[in-house]
Protein backbone atom coordinates (compact mmCIF):
# COMPACT_ATOMS: atom_id res chain seq x y z
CA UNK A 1 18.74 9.13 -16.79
CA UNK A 2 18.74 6.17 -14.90
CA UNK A 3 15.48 5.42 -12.73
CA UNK A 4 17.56 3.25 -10.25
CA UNK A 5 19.74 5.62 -9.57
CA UNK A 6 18.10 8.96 -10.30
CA UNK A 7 17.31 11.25 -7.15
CA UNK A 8 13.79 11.04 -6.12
CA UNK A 9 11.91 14.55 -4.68
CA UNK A 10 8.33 13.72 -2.52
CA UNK A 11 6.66 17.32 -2.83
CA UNK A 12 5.11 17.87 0.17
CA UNK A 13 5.99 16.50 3.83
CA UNK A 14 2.33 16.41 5.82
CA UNK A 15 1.28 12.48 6.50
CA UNK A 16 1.70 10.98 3.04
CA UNK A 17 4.49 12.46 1.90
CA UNK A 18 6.87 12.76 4.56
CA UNK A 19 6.59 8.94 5.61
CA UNK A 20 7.01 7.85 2.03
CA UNK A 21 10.39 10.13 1.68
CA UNK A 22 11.63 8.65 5.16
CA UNK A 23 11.52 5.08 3.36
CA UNK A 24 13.11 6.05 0.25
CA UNK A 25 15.63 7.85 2.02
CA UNK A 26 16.09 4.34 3.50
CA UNK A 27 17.73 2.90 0.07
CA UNK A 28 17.69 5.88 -2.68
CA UNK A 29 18.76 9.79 -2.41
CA UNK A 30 16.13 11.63 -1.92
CA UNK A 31 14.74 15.07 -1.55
CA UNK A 32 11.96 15.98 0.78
CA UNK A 33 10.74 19.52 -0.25
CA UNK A 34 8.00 21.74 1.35
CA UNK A 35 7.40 25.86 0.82
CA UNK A 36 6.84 25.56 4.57
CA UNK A 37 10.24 26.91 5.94
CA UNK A 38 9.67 26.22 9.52
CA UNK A 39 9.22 22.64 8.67
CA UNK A 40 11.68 21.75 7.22
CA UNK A 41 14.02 23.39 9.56
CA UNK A 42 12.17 20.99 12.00
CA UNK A 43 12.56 18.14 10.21
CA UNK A 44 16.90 18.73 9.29
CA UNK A 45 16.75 18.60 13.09
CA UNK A 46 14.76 15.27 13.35
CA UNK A 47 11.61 16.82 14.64
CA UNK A 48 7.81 15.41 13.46
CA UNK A 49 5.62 17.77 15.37
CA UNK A 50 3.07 15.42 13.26
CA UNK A 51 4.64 12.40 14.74
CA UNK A 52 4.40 10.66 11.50
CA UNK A 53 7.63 9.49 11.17
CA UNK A 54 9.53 8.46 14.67
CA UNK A 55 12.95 9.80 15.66
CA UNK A 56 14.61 5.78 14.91
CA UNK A 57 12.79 6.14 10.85
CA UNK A 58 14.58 9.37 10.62
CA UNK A 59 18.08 8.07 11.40
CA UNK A 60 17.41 5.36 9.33
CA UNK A 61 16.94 7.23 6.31
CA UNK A 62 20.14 8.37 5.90
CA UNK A 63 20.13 9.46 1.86
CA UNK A 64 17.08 11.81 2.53
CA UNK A 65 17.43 15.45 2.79
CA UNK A 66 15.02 18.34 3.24
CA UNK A 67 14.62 22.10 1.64
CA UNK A 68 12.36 24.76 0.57
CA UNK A 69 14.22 26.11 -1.93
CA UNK A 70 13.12 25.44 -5.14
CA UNK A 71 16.06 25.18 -6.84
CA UNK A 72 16.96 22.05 -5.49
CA UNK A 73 14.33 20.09 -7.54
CA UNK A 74 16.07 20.70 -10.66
CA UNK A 75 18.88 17.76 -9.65
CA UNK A 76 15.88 15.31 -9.52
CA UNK A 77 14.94 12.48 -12.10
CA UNK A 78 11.63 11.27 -9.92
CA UNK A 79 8.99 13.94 -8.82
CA UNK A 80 5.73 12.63 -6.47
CA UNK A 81 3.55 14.82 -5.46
CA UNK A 82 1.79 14.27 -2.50
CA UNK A 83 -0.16 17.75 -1.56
């Protein structure tokens, strides 16, 4: 698999991880995944209760998407961990 273009998952969305998957999401496809449910239905809506990571970063990141289903990190090449 190709590291340039493999999708990247950032394992765990408090204030490391979900600012570092907002700017990969800026260039690469990436997967922002958290067992918390209710967050990450926040965040597919564009809402940081944390405020880490402003409403204008979200729209920006336009290859990122969010889930808690763990499933979804099997179509990943990159894995950071950031809990």
């Amino acid at each position: 698999m190709d590291i340039n273009v493999a999708r990247i998952a950032v394992i765990g969305l408090g204030y490391v991880g979900l600012p570092l998957a907002v700017e990969f999401g800026k260039s690469r496809r990436t997967l922002g995944f958290d067992i918390n449910s209710k967050r990450i239905s926040e965040l597919k809506e564009g809402v940081d209760l944390t405020q880490e990571v402003s409403e204008s970063e979200f729209r920006q990141s336009s290859l990122l998407e969010f889930s808690d289903d763990s499933k979804d990190l099997i179509n990943c090449g990159v894995y950071i961990v950031t809990v």
